[in-house]
Protein backbone atom coordinates (compact mmCIF):
# COMPACT_ATOMS: atom_id res chain seq x y z
CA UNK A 1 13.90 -13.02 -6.64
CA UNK A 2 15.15 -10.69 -9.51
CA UNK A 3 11.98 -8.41 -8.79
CA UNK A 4 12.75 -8.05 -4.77
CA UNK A 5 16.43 -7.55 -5.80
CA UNK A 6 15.34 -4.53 -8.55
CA UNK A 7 12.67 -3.09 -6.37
CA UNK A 8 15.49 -3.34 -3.30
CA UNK A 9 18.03 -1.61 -5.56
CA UNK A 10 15.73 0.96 -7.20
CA UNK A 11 14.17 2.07 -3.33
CA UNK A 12 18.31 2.29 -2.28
CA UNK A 13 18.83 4.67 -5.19
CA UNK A 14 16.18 6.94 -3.73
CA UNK A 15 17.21 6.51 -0.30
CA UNK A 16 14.40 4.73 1.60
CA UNK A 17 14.40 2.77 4.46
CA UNK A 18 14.01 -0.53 2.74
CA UNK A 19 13.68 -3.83 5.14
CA UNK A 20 14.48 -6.65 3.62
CA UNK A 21 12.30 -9.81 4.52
CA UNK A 22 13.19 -13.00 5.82
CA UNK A 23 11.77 -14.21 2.79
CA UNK A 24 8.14 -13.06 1.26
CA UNK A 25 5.48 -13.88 3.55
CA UNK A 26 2.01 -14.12 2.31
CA UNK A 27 -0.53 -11.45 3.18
CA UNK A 28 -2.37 -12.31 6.24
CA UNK A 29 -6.06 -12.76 6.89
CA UNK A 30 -7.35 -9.00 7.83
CA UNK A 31 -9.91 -7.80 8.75
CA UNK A 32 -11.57 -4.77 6.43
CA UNK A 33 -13.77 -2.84 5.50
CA UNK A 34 -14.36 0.33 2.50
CA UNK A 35 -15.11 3.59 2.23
CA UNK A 36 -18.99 2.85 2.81
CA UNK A 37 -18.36 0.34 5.49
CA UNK A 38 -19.14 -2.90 3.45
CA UNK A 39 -16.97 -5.84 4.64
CA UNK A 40 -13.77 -6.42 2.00
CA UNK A 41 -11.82 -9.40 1.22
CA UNK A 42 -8.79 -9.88 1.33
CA UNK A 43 -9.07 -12.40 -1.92
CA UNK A 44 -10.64 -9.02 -3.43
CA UNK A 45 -7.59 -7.04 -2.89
CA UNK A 46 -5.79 -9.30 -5.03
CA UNK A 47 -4.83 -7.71 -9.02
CA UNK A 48 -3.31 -9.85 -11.88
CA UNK A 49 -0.16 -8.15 -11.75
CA UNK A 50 1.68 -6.46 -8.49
CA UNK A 51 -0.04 -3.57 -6.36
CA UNK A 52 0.79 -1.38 -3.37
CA UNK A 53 -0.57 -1.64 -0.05
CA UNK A 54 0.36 1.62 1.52
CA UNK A 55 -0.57 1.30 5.55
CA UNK A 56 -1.36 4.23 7.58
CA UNK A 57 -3.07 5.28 10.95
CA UNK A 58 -5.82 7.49 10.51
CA UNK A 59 -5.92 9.12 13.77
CA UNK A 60 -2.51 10.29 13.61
CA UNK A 61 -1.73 13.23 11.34
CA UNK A 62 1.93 12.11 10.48
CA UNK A 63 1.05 9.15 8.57
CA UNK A 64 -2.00 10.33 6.89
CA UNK A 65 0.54 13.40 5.46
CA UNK A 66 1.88 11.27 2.87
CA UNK A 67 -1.41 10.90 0.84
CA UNK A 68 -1.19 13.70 -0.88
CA UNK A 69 2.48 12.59 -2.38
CA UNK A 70 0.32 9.92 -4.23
CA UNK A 71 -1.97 12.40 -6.49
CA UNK A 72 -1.17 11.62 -10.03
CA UNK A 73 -0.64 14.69 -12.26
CA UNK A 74 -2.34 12.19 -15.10
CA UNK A 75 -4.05 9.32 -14.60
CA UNK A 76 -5.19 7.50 -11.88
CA UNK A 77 -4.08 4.23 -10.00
CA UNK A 78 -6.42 2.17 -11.60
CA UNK A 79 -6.83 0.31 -8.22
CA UNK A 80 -2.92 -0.60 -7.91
CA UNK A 81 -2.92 1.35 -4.87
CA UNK A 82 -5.04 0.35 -1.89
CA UNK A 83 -4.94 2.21 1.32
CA UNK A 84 -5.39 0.46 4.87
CA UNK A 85 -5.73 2.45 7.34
CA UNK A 86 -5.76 1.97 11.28
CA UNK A 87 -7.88 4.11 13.40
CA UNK A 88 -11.40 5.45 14.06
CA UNK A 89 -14.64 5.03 11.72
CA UNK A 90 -14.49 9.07 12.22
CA UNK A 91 -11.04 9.35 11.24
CA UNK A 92 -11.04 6.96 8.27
CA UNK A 93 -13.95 8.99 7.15
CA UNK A 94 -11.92 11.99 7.17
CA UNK A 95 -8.85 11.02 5.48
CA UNK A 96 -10.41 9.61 2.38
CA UNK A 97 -12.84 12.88 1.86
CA UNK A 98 -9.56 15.15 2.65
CA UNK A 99 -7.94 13.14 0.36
CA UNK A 100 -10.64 12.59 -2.58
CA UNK A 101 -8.24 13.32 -5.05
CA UNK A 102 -6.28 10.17 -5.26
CA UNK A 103 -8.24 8.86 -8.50
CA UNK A 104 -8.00 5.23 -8.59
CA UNK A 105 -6.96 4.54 -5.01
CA UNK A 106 -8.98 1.63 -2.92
CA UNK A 107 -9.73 2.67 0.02
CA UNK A 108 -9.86 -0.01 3.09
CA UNK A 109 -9.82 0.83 7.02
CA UNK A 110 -8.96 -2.33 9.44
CA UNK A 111 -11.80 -3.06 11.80
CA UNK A 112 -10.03 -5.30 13.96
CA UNK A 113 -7.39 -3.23 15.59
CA UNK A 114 -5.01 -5.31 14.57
CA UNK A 115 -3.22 -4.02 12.02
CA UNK A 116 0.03 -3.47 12.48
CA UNK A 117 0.35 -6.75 14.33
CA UNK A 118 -1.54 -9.00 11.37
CA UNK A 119 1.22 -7.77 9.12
CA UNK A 120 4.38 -7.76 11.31
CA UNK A 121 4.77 -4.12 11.32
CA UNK A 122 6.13 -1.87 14.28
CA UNK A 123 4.46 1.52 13.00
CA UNK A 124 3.40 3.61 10.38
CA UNK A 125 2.79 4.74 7.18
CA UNK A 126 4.48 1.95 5.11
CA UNK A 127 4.36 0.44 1.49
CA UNK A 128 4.01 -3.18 1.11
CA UNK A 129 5.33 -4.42 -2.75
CA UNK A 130 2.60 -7.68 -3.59
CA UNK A 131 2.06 -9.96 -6.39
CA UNK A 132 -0.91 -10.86 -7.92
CA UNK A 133 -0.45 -14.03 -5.43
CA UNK A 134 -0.77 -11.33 -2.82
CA UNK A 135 2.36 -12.32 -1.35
CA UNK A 136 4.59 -9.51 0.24
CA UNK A 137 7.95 -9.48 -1.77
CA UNK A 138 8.88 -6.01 -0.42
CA UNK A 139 8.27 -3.36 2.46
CA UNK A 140 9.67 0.38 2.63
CA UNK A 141 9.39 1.87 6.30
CA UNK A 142 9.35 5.05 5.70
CA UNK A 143 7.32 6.99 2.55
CA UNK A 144 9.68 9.21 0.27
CA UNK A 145 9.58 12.74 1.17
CA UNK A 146 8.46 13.90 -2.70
CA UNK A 147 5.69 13.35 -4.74
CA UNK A 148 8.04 12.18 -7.74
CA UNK A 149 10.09 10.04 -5.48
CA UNK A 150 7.14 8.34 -3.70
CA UNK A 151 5.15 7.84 -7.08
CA UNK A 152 8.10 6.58 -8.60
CA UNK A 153 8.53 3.63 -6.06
CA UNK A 154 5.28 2.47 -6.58
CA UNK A 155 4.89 2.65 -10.69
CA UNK A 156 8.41 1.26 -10.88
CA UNK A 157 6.90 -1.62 -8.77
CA UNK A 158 2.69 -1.97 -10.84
CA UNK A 159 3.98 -1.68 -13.85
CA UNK A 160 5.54 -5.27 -14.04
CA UNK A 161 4.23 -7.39 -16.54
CA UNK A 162 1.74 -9.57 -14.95
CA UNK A 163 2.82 -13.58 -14.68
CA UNK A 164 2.31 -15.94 -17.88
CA UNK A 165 -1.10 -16.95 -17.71
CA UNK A 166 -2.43 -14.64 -15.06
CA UNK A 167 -6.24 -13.86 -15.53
């Protein structure tokens, strides 16, 4: 609870749209696939300390803008970050090579088209908060307008210590 209450209060410093859930809510079944088209897991997704699912729609423009506010100066996400996308094979394919210089950043697209409705969402792009129990503890509607600010939300959020006796 502490964690959803910091993450709450450190999004409302920087102005976000922050909804607040009922409660967390496990992440749903989905259905996925990568960059190359091999089937993912969800149990895959899953890191020993919290990660970002950042959720966008690849056939429309406005949500895919907000990739590039994720390329680190230095570093890389070491696969804290995973993108799901909505939308078109074509599409999909297009955003990740337009956006090739995310380092570390999983790529996934949804091949059920059922996206937004698997995760209770009513658009696009949004962060989802998880922990390593891939439960959703947070969501932030809309993606802060600046590189520093967006980064920010989601380092503030992976770099949490992982659980006592995580693998």
């Amino acid at each position: 609870m502490r964690s959803v209450v910091a993450s709450l209060s450190f999004a409302a410093v920087l102005g976000l749209a922050v909804s607040a859930l009922a409660g967390p809510r496990p992440l749903p079944p989905l259905t996925l696939s990568d960059a190359s088209g091999a089937p993912v897991e969800v149990a895959s997704l899953s890191q020993p300390s919290p990660w970002v699912l950042l959720v966008v729609d690849a056939d429309k423009h406005l949500t895919t803008a907000v990739l590039p506010r994720f390329q680190k100066k230095d570093g890389d996400w070491a696969g804290k970050l995973v993108v799901v996308a909505a939308g078109s094979p074509a599409a999909f394919d297009r955003m990740v090579a337009q956006n090739a210089k995310l380092a570390g950043v999983r790529w996934t697209r949804d091949t059920s088209g059922r996206l937004l409705e698997q995760l209770r969402l009513s658009g696009t792009p949004v962060l989802l908060g998880l922990g390593p129990d891939n439960v959703i503890a947070w969501q932030v509607a809309a993606v802060p307008d600046t590189p520093d600010k967006a980064q920010a939300l989601v380092v503030e959020w992976i770099s949490k210590a992982a659980p006592e006796g995580a693998p």
